[in-house]
N, C-alpha and C. Protein backbone atom coordinates (compact mmCIF):
# COMPACT_ATOMS: atom_id res chain seq x y z
N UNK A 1 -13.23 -58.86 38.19
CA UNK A 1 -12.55 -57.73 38.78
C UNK A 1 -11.24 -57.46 38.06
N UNK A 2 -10.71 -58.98 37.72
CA UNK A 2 -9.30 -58.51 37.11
C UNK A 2 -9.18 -57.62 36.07
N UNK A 3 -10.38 -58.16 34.79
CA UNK A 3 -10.66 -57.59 33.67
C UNK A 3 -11.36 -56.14 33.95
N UNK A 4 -11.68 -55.41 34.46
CA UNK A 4 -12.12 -54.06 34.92
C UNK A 4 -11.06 -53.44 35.02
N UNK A 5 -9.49 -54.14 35.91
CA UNK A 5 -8.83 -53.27 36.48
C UNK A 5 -7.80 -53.08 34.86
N UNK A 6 -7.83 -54.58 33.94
CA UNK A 6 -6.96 -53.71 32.79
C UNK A 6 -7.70 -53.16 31.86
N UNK A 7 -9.29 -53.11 32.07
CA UNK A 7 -9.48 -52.30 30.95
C UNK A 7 -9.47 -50.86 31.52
N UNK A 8 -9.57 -50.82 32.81
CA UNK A 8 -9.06 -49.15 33.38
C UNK A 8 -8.06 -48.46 32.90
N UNK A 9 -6.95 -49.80 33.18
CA UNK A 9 -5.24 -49.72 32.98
C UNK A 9 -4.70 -48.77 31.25
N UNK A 10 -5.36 -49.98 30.37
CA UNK A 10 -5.67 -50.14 28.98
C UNK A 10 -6.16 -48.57 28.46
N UNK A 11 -7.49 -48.09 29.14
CA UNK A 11 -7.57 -46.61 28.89
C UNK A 11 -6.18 -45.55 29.66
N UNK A 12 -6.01 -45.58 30.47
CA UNK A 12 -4.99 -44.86 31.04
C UNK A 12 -3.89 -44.85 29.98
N UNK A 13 -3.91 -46.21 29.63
CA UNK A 13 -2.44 -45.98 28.72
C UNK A 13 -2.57 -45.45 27.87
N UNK A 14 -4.40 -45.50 26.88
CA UNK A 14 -4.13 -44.98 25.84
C UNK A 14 -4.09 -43.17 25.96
N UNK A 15 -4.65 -43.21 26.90
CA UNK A 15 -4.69 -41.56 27.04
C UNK A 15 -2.94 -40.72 27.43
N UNK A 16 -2.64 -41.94 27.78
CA UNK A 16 -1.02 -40.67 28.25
C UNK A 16 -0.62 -40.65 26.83
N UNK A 17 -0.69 -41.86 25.78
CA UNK A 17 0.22 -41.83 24.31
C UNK A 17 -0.75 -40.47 23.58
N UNK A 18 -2.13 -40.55 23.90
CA UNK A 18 -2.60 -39.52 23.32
C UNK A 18 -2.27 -38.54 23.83
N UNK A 19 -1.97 -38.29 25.11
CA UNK A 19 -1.43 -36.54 25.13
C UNK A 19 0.02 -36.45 24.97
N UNK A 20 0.83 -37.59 24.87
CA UNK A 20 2.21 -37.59 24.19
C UNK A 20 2.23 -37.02 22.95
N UNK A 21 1.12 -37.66 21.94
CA UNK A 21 1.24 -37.30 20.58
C UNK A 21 0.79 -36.15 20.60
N UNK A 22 0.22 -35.90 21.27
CA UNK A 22 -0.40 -33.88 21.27
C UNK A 22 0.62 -33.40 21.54
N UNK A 23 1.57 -33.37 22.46
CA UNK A 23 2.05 -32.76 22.77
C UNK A 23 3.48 -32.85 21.82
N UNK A 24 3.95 -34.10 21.15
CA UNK A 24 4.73 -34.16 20.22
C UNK A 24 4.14 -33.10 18.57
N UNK A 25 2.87 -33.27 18.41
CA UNK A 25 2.78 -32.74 17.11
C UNK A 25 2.30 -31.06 17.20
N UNK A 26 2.05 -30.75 18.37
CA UNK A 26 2.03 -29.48 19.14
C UNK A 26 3.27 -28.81 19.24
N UNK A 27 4.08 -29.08 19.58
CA UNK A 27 5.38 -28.60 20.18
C UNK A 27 5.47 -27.44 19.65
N UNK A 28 5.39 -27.03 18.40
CA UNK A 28 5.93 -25.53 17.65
C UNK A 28 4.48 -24.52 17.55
N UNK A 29 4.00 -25.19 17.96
CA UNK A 29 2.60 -24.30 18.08
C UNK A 29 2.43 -23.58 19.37
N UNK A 30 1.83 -22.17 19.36
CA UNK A 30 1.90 -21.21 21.08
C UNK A 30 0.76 -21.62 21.63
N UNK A 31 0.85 -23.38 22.17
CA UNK A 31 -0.30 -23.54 22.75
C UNK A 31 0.81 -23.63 23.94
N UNK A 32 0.47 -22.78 25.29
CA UNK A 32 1.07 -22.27 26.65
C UNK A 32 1.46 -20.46 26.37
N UNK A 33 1.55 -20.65 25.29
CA UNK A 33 1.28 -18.90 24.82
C UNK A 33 0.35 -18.29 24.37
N UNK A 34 -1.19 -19.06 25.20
CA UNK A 34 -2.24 -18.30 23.90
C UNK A 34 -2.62 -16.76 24.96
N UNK A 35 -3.23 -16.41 23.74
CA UNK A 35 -4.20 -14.92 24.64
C UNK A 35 -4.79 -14.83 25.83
N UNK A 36 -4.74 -14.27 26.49
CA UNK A 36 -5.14 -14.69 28.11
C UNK A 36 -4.77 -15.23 29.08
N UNK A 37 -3.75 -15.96 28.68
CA UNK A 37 -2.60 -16.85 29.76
C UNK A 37 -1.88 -15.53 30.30
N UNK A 38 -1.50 -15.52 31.40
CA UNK A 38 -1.60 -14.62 32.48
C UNK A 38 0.14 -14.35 32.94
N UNK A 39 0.88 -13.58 32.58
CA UNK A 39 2.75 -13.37 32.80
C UNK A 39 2.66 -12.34 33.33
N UNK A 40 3.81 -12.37 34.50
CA UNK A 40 3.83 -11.19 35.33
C UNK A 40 5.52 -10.97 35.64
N UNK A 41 6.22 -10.26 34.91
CA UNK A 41 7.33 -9.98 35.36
C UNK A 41 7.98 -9.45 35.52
N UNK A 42 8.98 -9.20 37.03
CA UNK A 42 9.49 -8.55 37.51
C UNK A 42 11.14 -8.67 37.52
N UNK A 43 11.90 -7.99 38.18
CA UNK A 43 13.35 -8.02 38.19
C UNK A 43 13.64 -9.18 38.26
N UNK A 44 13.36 -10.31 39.05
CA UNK A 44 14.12 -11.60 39.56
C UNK A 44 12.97 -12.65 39.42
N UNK A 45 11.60 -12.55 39.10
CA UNK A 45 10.53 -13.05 39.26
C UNK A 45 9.72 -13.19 38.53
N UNK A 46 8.96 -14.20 37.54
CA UNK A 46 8.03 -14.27 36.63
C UNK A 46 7.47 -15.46 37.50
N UNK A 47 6.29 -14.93 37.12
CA UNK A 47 4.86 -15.53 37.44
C UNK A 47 4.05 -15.72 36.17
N UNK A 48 3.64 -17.09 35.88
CA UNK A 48 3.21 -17.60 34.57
C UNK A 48 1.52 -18.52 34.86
N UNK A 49 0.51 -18.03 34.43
CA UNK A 49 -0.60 -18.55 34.45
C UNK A 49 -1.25 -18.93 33.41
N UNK A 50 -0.92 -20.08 33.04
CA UNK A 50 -1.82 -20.30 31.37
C UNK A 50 -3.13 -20.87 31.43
N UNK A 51 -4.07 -19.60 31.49
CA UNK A 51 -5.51 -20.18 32.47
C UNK A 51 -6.30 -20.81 31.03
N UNK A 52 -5.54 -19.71 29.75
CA UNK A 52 -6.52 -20.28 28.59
C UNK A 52 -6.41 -21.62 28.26
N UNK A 53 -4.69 -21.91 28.31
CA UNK A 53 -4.19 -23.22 27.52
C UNK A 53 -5.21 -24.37 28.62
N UNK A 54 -5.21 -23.57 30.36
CA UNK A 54 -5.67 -24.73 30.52
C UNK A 54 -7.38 -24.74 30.22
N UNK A 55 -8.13 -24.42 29.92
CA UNK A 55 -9.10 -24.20 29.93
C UNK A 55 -9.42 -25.10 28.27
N UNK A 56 -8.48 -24.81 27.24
CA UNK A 56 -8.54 -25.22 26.29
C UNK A 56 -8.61 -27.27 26.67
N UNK A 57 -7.01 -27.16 27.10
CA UNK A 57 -6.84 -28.65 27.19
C UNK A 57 -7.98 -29.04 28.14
N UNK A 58 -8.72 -28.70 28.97
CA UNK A 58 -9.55 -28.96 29.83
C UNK A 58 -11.05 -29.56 28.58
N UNK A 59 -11.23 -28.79 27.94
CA UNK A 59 -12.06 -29.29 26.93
C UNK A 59 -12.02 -29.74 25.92
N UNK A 60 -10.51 -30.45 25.75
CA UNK A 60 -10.42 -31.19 24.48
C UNK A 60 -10.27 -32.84 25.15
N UNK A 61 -9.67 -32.57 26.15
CA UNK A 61 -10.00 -33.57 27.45
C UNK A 61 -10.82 -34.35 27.74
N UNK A 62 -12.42 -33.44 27.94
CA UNK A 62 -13.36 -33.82 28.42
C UNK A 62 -14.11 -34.22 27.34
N UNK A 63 -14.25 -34.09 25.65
CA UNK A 63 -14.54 -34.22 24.76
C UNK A 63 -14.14 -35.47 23.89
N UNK A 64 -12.83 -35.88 24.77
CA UNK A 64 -12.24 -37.20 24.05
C UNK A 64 -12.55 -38.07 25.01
N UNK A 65 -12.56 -37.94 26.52
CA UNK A 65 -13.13 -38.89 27.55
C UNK A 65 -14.68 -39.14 27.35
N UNK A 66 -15.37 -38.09 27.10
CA UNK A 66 -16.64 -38.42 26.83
C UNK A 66 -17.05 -39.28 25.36
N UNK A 67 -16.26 -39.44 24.56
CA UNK A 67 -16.23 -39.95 23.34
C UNK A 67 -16.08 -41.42 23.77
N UNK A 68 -14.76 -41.67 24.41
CA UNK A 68 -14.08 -43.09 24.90
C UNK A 68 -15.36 -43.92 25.85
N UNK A 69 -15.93 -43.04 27.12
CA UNK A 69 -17.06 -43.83 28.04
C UNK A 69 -18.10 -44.17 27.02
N UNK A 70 -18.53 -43.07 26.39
CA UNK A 70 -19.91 -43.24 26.01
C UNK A 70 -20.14 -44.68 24.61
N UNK A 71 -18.48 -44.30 23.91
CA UNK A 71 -18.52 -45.47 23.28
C UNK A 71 -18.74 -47.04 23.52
N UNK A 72 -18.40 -46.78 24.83
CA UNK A 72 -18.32 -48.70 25.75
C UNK A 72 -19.97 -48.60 26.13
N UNK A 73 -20.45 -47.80 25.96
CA UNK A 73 -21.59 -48.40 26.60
C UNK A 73 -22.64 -49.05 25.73
């Protein structure tokens, strides 16, 4: 049981450094500004929907998790 809970741990960690480094070697790139992300603004009020960015990170996500499980097996 112990060994389950750090190799859970062990992935968790590696995944936050991986979206650290995305998000470090990203930084100057208009990923939260792409096409379709959704701004609405008014006098005192912006409303910000980045449905693409998330849709993007949603499948680069699911493409690196599915890489990581399928490899252990």
């Amino acid at each position: 049981m112990l060994s389950e809970l750090s190799k859970i741990l062990f992935i968790i960690g590696i995944v936050i450094i991986l979206i650290a480094a995305l998000i470090w070697v990203f930084a100057k790139t208009p990923i939260g500004h792409l096409p379709g992300d959704i701004v609405i603004r008014k006098k005192n009020f912006v409303f910000y929907f980045p449905i693409m960015t998330s849709i993007l990170l949603s499948i680069i996500l699911t493409l690196i998790l599915t890489f990581i499980f399928r490899r252990g097996q």
